[in-house]
PDB file of N, CA and C in Angstrom:
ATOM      1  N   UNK A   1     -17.898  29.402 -16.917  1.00  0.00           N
ATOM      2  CA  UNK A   1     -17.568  28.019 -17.174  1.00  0.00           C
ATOM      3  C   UNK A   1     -16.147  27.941 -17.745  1.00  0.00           C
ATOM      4  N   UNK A   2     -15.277  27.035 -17.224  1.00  0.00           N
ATOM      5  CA  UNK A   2     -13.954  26.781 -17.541  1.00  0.00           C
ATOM      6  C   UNK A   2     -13.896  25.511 -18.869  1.00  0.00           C
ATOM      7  N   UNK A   3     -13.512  26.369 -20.186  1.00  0.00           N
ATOM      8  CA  UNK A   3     -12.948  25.270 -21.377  1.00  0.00           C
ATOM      9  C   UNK A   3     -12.071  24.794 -21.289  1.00  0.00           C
ATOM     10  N   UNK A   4     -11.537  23.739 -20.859  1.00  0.00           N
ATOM     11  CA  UNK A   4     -10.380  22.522 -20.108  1.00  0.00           C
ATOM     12  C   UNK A   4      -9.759  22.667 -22.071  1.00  0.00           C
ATOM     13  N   UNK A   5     -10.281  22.090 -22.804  1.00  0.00           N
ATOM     14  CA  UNK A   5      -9.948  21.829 -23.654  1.00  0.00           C
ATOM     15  C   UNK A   5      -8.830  22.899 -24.601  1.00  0.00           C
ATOM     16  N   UNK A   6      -8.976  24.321 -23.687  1.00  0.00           N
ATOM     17  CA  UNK A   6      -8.160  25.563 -24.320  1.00  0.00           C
ATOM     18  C   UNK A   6      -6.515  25.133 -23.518  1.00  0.00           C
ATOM     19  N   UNK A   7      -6.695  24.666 -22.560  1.00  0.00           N
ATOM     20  CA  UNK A   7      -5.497  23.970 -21.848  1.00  0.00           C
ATOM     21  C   UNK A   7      -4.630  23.051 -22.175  1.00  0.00           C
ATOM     22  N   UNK A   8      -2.962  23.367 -22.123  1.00  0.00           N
ATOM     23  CA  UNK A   8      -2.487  22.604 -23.207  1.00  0.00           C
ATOM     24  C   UNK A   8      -1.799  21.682 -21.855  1.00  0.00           C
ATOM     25  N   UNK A   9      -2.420  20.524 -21.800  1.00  0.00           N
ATOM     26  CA  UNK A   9      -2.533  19.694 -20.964  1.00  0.00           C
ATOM     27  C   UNK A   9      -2.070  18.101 -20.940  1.00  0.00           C
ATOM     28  N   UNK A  10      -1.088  17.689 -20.821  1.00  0.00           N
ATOM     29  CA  UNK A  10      -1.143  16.558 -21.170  1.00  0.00           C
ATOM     30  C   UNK A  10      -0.848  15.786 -19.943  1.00  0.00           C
ATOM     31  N   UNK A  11      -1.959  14.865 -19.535  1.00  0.00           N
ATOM     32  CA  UNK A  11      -2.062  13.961 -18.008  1.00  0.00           C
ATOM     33  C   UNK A  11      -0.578  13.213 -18.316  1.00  0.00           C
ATOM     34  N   UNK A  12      -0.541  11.943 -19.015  1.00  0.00           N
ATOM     35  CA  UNK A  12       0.346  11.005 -19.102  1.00  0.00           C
ATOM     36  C   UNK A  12       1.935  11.836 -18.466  1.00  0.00           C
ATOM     37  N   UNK A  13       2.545  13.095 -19.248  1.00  0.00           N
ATOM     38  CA  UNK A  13       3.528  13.651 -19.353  1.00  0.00           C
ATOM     39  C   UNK A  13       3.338  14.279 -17.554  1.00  0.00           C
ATOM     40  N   UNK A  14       1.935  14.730 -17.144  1.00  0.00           N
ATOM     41  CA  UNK A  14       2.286  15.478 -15.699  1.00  0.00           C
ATOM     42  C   UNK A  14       2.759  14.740 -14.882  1.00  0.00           C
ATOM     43  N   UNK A  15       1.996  13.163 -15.289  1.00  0.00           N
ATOM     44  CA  UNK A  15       2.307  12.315 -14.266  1.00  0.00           C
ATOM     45  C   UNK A  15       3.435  11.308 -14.211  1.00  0.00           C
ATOM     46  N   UNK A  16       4.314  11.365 -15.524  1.00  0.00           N
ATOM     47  CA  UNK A  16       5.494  10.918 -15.640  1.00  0.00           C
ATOM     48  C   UNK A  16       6.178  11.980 -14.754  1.00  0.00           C
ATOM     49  N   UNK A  17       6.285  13.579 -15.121  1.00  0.00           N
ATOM     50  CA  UNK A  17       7.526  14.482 -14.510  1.00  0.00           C
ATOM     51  C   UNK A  17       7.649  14.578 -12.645  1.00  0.00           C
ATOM     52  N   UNK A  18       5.898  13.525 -12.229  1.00  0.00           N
ATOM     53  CA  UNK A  18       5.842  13.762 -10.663  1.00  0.00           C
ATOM     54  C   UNK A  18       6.126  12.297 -10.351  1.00  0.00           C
ATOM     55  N   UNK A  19       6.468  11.826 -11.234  1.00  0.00           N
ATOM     56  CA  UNK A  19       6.898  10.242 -10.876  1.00  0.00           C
ATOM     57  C   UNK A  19       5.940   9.339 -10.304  1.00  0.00           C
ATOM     58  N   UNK A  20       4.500   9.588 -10.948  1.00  0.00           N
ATOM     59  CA  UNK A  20       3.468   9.310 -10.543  1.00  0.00           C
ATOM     60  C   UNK A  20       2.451   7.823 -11.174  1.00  0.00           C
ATOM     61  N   UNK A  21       2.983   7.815 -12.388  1.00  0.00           N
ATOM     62  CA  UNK A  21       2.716   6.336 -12.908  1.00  0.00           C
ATOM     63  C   UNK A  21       2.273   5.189 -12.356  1.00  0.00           C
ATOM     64  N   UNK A  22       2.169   4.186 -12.925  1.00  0.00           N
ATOM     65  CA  UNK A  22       2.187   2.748 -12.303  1.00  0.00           C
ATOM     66  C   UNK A  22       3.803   2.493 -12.982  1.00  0.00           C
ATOM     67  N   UNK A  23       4.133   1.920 -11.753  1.00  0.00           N
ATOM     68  CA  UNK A  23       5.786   1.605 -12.050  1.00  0.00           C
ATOM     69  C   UNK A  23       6.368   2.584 -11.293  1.00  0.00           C
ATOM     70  N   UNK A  24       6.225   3.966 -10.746  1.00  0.00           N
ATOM     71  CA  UNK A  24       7.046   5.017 -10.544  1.00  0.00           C
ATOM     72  C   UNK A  24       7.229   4.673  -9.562  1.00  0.00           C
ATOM     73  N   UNK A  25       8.140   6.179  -9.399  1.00  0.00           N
ATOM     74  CA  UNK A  25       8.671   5.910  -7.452  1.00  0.00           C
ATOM     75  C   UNK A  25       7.735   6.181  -6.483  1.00  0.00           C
ATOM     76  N   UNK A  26       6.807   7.095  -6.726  1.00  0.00           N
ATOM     77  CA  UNK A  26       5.583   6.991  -5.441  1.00  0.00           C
ATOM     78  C   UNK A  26       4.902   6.013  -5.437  1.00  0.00           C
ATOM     79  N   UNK A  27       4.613   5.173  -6.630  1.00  0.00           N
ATOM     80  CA  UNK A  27       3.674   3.973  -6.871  1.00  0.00           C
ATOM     81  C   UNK A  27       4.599   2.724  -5.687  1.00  0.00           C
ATOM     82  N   UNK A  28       5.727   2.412  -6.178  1.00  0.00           N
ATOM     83  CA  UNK A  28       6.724   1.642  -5.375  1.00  0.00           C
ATOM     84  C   UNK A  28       7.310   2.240  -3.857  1.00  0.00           C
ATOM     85  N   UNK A  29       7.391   3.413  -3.015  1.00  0.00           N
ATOM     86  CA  UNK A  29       6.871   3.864  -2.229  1.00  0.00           C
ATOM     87  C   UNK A  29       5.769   3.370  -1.459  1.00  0.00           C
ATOM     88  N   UNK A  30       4.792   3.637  -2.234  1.00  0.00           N
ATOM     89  CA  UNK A  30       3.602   2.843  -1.178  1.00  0.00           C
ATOM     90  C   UNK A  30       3.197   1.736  -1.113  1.00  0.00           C
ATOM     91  N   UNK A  31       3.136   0.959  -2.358  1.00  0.00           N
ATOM     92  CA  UNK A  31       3.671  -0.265  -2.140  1.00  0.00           C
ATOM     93  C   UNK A  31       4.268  -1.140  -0.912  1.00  0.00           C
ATOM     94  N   UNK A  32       5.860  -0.847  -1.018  1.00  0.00           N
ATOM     95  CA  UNK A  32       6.606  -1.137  -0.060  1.00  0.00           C
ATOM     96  C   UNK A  32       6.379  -0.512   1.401  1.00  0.00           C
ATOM     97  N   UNK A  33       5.802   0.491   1.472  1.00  0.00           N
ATOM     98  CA  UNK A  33       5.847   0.665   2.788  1.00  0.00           C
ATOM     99  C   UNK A  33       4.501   0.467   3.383  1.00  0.00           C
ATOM    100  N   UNK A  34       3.501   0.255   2.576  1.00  0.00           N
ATOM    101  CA  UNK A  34       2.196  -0.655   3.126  1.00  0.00           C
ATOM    102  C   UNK A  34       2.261  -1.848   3.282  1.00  0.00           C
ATOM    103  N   UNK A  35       3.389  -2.505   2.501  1.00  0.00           N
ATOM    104  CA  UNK A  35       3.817  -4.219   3.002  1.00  0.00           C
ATOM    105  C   UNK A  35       4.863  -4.316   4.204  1.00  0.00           C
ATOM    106  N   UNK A  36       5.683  -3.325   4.322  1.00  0.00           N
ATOM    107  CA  UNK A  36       6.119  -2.574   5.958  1.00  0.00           C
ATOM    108  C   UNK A  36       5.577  -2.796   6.757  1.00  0.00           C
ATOM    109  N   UNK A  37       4.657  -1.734   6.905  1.00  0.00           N
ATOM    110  CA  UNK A  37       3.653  -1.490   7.844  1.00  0.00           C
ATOM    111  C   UNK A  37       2.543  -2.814   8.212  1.00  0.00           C
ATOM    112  N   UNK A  38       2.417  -3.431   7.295  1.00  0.00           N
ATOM    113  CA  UNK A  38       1.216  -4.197   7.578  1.00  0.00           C
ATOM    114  C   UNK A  38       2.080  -5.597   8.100  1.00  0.00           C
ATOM    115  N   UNK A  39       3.392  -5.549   8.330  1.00  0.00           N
ATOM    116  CA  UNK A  39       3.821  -7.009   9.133  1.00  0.00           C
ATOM    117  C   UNK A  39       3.433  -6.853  10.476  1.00  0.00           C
ATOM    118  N   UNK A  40       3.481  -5.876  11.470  1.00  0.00           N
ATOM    119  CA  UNK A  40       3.058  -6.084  12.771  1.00  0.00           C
ATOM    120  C   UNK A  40       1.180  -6.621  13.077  1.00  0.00           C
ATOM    121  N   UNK A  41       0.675  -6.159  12.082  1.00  0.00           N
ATOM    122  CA  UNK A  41      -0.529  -6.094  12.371  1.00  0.00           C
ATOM    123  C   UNK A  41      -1.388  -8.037  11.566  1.00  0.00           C
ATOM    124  N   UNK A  42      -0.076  -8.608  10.565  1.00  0.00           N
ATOM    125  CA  UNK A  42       0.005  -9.429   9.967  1.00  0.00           C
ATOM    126  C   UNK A  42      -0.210 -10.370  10.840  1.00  0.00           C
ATOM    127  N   UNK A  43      -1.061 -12.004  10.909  1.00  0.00           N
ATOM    128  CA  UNK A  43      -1.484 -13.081  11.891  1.00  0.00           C
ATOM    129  C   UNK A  43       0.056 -13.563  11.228  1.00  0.00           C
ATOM    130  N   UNK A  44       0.971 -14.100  12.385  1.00  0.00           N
ATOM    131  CA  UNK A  44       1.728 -14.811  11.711  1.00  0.00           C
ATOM    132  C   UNK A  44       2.189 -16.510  12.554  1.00  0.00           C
ATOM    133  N   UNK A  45       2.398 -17.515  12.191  1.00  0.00           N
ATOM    134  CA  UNK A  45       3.235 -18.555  12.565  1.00  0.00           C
ATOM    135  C   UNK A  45       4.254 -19.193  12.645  1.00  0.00           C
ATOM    136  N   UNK A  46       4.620 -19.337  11.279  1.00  0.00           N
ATOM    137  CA  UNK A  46       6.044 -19.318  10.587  1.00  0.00           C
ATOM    138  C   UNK A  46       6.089 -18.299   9.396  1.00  0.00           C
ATOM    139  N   UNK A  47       5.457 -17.367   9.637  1.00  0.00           N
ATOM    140  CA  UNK A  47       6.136 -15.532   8.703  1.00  0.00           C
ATOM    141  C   UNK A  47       5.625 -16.682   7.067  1.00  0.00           C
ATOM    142  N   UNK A  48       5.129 -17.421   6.491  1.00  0.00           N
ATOM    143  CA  UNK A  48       4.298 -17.240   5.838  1.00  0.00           C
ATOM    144  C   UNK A  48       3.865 -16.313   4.580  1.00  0.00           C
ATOM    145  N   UNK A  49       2.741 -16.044   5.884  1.00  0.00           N
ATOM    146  CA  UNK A  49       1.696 -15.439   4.833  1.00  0.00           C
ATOM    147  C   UNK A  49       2.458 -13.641   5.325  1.00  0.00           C
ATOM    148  N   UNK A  50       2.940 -13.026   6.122  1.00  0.00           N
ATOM    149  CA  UNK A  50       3.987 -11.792   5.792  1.00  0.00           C
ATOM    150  C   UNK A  50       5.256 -11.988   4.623  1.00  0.00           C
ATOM    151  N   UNK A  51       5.239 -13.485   4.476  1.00  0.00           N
ATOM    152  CA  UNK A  51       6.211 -13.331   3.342  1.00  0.00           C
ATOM    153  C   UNK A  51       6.040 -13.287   2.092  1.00  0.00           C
ATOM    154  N   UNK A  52       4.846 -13.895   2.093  1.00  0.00           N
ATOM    155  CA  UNK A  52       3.861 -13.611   0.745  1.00  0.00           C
ATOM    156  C   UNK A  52       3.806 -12.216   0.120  1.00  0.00           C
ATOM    157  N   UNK A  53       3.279 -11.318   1.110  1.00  0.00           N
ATOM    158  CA  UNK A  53       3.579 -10.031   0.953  1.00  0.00           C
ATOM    159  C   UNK A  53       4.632  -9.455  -0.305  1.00  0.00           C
ATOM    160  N   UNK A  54       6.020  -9.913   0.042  1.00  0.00           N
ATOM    161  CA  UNK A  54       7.137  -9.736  -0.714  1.00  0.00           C
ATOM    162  C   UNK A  54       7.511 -10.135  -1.341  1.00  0.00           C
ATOM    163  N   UNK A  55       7.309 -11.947  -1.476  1.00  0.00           N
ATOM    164  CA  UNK A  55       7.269 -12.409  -2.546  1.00  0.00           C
ATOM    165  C   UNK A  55       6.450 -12.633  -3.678  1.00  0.00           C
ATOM    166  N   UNK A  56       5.163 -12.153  -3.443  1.00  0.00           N
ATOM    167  CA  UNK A  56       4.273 -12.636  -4.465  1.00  0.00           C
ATOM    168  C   UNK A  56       3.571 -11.154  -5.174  1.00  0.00           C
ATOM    169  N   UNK A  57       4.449  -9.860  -4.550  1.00  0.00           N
ATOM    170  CA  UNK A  57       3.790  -8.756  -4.683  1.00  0.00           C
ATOM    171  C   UNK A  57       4.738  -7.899  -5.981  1.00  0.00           C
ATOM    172  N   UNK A  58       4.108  -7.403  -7.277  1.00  0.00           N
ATOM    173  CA  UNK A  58       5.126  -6.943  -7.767  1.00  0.00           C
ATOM    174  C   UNK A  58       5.257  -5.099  -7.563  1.00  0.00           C
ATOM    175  N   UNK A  59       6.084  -4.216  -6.662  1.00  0.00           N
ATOM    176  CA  UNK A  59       6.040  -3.429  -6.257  1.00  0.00           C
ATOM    177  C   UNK A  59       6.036  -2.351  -7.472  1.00  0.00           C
ATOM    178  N   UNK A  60       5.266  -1.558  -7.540  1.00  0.00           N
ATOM    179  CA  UNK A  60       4.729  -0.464  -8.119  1.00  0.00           C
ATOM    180  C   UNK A  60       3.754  -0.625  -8.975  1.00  0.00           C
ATOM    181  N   UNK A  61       2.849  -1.598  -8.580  1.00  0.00           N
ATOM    182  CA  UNK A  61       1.744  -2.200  -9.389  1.00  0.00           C
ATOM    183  C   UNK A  61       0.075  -1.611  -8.971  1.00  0.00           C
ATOM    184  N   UNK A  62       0.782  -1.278  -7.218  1.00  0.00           N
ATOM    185  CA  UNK A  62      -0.260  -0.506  -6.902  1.00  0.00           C
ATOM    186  C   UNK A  62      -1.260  -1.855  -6.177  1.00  0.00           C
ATOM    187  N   UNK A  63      -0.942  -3.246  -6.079  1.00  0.00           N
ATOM    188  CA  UNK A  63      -1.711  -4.008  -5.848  1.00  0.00           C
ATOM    189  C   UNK A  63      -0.937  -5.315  -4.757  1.00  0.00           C
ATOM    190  N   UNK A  64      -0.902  -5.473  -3.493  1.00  0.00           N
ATOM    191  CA  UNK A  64      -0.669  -6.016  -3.227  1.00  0.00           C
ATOM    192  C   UNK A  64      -1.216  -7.197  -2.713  1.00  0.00           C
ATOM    193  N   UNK A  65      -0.143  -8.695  -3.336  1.00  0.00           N
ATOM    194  CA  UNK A  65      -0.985  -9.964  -2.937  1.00  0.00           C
ATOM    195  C   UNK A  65      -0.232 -10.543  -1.830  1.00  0.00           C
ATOM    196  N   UNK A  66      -1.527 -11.501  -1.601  1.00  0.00           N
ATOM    197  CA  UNK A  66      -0.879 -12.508  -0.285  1.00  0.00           C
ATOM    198  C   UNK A  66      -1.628 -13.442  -0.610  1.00  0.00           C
ATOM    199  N   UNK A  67      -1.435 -15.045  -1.087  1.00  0.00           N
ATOM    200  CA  UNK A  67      -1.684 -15.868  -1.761  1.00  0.00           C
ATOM    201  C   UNK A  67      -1.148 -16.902  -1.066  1.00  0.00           C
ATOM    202  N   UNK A  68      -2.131 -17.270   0.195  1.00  0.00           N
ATOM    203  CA  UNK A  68      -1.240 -18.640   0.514  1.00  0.00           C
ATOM    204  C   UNK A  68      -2.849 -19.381   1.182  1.00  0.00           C
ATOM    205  N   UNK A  69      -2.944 -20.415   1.512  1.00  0.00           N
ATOM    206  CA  UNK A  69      -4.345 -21.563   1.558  1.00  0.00           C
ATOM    207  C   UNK A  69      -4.873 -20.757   2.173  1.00  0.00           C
ATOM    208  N   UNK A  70      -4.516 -20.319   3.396  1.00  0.00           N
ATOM    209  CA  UNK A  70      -5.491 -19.498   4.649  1.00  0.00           C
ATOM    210  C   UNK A  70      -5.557 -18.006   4.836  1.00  0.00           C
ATOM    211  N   UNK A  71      -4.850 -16.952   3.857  1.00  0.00           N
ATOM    212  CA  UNK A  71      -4.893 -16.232   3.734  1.00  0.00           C
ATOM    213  C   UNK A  71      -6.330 -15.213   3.856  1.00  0.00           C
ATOM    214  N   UNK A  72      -7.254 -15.787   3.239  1.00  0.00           N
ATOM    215  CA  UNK A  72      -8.687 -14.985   2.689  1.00  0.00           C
ATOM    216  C   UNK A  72      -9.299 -15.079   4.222  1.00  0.00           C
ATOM    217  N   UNK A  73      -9.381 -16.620   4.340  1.00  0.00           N
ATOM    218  CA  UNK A  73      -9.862 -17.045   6.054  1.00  0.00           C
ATOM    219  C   UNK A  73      -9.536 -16.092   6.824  1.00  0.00           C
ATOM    220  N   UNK A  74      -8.300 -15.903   6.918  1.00  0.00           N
ATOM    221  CA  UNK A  74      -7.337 -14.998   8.093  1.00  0.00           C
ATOM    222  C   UNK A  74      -7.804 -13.647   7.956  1.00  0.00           C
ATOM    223  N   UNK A  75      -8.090 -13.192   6.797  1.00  0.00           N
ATOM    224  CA  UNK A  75      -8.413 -11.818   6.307  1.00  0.00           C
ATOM    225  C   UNK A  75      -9.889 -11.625   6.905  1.00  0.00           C
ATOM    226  N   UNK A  76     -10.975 -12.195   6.624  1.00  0.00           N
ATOM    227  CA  UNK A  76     -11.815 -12.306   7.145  1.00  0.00           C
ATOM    228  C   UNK A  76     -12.585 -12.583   8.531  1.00  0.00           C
ATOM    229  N   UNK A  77     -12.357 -13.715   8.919  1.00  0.00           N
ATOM    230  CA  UNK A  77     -12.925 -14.516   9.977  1.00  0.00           C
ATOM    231  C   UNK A  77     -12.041 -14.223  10.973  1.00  0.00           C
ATOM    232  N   UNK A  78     -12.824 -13.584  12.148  1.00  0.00           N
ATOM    233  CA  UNK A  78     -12.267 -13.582  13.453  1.00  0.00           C
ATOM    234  C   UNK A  78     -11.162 -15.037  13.943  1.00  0.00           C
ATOM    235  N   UNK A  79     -10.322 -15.142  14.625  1.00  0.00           N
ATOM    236  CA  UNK A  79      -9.491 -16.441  15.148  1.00  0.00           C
ATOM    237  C   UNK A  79      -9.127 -15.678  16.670  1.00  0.00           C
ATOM    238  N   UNK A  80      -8.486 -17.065  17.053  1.00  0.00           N
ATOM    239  CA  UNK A  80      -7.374 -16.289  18.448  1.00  0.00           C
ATOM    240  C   UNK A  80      -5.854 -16.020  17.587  1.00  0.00           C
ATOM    241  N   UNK A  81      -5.997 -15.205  17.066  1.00  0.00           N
ATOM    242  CA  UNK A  81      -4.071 -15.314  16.367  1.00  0.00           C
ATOM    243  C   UNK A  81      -3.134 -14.993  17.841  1.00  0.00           C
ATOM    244  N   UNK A  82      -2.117 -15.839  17.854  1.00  0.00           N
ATOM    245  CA  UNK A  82      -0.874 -15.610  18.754  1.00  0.00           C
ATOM    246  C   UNK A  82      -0.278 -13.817  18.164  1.00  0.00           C
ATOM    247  N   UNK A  83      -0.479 -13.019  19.129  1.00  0.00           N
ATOM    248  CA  UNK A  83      -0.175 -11.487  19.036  1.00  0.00           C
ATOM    249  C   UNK A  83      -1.289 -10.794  18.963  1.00  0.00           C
ATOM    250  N   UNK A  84      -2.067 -11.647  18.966  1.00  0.00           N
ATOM    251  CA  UNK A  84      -3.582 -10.463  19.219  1.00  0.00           C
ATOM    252  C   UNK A  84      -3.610  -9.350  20.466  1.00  0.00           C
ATOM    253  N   UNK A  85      -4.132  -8.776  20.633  1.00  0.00           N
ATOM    254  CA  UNK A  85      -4.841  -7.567  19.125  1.00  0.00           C
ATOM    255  C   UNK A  85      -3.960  -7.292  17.953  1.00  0.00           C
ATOM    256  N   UNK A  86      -2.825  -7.066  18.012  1.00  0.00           N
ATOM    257  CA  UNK A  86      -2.641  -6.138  17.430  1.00  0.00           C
ATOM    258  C   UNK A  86      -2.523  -7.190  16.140  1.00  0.00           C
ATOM    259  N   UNK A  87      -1.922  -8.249  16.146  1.00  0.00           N
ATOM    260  CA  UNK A  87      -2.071  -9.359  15.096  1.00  0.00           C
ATOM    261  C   UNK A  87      -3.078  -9.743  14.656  1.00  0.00           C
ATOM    262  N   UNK A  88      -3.600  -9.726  14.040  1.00  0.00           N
ATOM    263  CA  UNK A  88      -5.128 -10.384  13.600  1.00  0.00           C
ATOM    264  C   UNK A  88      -6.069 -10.389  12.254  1.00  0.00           C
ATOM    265  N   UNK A  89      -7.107  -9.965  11.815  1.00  0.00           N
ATOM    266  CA  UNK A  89      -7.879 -10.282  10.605  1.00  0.00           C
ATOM    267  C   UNK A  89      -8.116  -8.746   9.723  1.00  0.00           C
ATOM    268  N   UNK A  90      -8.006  -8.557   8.640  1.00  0.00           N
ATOM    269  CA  UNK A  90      -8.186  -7.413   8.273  1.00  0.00           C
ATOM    270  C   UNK A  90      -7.351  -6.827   8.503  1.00  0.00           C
ATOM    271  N   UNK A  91      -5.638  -7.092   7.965  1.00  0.00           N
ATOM    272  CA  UNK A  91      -4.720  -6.268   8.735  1.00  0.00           C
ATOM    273  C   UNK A  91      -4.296  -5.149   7.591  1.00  0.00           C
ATOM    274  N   UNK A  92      -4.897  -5.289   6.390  1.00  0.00           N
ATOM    275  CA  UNK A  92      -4.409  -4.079   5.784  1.00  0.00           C
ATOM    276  C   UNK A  92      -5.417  -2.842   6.157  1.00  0.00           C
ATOM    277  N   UNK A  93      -6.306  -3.236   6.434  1.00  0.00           N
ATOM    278  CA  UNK A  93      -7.628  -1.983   6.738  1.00  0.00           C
ATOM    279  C   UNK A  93      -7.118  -1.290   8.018  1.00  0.00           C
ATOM    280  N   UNK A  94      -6.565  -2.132   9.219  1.00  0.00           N
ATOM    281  CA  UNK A  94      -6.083  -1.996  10.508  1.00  0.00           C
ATOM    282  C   UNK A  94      -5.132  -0.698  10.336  1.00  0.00           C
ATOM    283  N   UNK A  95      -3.706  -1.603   9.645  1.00  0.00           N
ATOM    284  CA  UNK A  95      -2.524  -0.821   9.209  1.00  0.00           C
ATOM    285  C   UNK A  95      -3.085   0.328   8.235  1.00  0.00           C
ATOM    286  N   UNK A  96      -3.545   0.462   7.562  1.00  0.00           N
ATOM    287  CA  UNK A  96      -3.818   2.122   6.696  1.00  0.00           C
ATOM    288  C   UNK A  96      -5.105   2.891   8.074  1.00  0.00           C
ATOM    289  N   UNK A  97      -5.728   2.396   8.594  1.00  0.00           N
ATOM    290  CA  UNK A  97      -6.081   3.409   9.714  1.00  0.00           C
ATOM    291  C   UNK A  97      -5.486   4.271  10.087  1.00  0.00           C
ATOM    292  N   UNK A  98      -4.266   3.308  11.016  1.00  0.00           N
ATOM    293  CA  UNK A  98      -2.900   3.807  11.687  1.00  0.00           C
ATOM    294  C   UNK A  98      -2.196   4.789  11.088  1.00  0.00           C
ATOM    295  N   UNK A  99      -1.566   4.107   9.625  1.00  0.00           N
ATOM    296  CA  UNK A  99      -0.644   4.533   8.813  1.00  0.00           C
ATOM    297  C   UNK A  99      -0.722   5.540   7.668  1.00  0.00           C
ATOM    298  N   UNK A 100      -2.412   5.582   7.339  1.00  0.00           N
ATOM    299  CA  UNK A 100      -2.502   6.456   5.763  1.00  0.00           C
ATOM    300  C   UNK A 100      -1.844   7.609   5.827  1.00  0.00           C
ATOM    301  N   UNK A 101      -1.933   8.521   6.774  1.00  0.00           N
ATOM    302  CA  UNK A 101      -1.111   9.924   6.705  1.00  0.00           C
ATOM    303  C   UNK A 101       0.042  10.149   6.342  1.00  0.00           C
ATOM    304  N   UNK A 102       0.976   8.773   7.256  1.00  0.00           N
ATOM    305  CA  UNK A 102       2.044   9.195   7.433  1.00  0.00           C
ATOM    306  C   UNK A 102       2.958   8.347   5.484  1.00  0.00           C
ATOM    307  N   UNK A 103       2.177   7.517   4.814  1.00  0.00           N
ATOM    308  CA  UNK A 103       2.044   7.359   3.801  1.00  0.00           C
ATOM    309  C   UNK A 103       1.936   8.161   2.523  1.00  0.00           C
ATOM    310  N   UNK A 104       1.313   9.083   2.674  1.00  0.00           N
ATOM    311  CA  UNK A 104       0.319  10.080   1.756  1.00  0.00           C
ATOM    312  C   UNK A 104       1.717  11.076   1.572  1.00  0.00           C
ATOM    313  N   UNK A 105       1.995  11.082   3.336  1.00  0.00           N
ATOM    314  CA  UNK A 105       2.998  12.424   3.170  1.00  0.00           C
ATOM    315  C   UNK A 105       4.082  11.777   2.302  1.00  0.00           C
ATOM    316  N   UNK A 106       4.414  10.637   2.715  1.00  0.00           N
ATOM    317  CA  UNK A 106       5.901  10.478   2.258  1.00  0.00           C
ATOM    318  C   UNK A 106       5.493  10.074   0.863  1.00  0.00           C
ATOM    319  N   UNK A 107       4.596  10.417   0.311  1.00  0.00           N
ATOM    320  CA  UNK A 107       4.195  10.100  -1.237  1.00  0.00           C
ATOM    321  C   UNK A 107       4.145  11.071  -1.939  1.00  0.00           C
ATOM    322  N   UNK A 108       3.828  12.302  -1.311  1.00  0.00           N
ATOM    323  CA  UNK A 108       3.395  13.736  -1.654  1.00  0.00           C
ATOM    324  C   UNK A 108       5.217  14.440  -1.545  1.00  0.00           C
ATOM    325  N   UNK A 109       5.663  14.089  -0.497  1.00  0.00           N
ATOM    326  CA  UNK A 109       7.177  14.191  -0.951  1.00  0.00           C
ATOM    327  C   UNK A 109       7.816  13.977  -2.097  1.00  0.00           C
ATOM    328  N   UNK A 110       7.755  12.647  -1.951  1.00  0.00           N
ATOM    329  CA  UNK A 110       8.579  12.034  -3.272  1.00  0.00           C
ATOM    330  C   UNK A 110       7.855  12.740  -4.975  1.00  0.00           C
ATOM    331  N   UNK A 111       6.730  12.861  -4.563  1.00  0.00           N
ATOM    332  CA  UNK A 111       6.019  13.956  -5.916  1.00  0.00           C
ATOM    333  C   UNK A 111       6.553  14.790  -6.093  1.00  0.00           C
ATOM    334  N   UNK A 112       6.921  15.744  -5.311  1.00  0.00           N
ATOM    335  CA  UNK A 112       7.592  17.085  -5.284  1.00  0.00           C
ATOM    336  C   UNK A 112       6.627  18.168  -4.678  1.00  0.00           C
ATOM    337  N   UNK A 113       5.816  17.727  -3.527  1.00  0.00           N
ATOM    338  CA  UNK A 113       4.681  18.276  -3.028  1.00  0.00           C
ATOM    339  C   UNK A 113       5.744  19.082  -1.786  1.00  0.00           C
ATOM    340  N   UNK A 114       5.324  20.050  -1.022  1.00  0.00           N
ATOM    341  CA  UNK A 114       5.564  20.704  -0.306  1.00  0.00           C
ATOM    342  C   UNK A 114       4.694  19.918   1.106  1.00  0.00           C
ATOM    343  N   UNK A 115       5.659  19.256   2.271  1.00  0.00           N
ATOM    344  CA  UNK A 115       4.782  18.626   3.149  1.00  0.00           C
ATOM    345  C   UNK A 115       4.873  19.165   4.244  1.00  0.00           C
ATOM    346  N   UNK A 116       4.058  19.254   5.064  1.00  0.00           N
ATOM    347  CA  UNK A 116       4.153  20.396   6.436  1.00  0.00           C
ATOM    348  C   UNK A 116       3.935  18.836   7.306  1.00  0.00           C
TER     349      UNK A 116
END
């Protein structure tokens, strides 16, 4: 059995030196490039609710919003959106399908991870 506690360990400090925080650069990293990624796959009319994305999102929070009347609707409930398929409901679930890997890596980079 391994005593963790003989380990001179301190989380807060590992995850400051890998820039790993809320606020850091991998936190803001994915952030931004999941609000990237998720404009093609975004229902749009007049760019809207993709602009929401950027404006209403504070990057390295780890949480991104989109806050506009029809938003939740759109997220949910099937429609005909103009750009369908690839435009349509559930577009952050869509976009991290596609995208999680190529995310992870460029996160595991910026950590100081070794990425193949």
């Amino acid at each position: 059995m391994i005593n963790f506690s003989k380990f001179d360990f301190d989380q807060a400090k590992a995850l400051k030196e890998r820039d790993l925080e809320t606020g850091g650069q991998v936190q803001k990293f994915i952030d931004s490039e999941c609000i990237r990624r998720m404009d093609p796959y975004t229902p749009k009319d007049l760019g809207t609710l993709i602009g929401s994305a950027t404006s209403q999102t504070s990057i390295g929070t780890g949480r991104i919003v989109q806050q506009t009347p029809y938003a939740k609707r759109w997220y949910y409930e099937p429609a005909n959106f103009q750009g369908a398929p690839t435009r349509g409901n559930r577009w952050f679930e869509r976009m991290k399908s596609s995208h999680k890997d190529s995310i992870l890596r460029g996160a595991a980079s910026l950590a100081g991870a070794k990425v193949k």
